[in-house]
Protein backbone atom coordinates (compact mmCIF):
# COMPACT_ATOMS: atom_id res chain seq x y z
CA UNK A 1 150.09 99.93 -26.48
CA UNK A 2 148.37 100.34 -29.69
CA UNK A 3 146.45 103.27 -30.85
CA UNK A 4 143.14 102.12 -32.50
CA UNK A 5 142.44 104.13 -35.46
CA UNK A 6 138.11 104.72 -33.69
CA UNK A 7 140.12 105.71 -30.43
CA UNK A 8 142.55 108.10 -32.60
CA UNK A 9 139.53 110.07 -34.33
CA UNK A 10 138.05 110.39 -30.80
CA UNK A 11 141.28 112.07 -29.14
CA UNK A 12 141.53 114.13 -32.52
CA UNK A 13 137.69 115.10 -31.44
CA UNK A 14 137.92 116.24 -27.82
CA UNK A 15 141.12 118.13 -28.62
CA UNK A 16 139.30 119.83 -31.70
CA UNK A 17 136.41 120.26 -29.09
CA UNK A 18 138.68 121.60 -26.57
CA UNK A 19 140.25 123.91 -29.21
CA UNK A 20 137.21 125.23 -30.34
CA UNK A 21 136.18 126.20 -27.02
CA UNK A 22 139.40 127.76 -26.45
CA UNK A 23 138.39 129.97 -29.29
CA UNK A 24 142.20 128.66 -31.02
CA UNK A 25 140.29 127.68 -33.96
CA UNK A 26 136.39 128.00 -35.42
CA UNK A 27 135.33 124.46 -36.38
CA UNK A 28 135.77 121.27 -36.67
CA UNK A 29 134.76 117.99 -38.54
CA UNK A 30 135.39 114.30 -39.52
CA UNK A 31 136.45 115.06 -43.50
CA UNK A 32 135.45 113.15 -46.28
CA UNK A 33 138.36 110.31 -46.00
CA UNK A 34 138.05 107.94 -43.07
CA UNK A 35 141.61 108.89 -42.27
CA UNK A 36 141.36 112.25 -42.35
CA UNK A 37 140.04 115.38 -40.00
CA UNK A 38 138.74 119.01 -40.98
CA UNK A 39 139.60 121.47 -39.05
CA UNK A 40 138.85 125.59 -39.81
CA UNK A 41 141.33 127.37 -38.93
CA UNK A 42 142.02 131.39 -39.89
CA UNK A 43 138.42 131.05 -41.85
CA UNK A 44 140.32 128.15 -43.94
CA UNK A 45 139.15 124.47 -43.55
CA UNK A 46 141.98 122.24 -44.05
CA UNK A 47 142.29 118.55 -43.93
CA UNK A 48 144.60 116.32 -41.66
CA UNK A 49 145.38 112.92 -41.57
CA UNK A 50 144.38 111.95 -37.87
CA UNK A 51 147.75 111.62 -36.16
CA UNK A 52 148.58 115.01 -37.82
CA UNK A 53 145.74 116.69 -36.71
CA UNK A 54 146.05 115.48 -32.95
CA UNK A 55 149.84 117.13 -33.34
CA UNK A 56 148.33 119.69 -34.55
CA UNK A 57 145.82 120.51 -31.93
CA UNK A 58 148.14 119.67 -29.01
CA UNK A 59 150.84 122.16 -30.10
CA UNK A 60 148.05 124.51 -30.98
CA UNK A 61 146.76 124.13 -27.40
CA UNK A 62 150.03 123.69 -25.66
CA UNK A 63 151.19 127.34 -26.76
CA UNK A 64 147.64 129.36 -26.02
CA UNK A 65 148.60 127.91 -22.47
């Protein structure tokens, strides 16, 4: 099955939204490229492409568990 790149952004957003609540990191945000999501992490914003991000926020989440 493939992995739209609207349903990708959306995953990225209810893990960010998950993560936020979760206090693992203090905001979150589509970035400037289509391709790309902010996230704020440590007071930093930094910018992922999607997939990364949704790594990102699964490991993040996986280990506060």
């Amino acid at each position: 099955m493939t992995i739209t790149k609207a349903d990708l952004r959306d995953r990225v957003r209810e893990l960010a939204e998950e993560a936020f609540h979760r206090k693992l990191i203090s905001g979150y945000g589509d970035g400037a490229d289509s391709n790309e999501y902010q996230l704020v992490c440590q007071g930093k914003p930094k910018h992922f492409p999607l997939a990364k991000a949704r790594s990102f926020l699964r490991n993040l989440i996986k280990q506060a568990d």
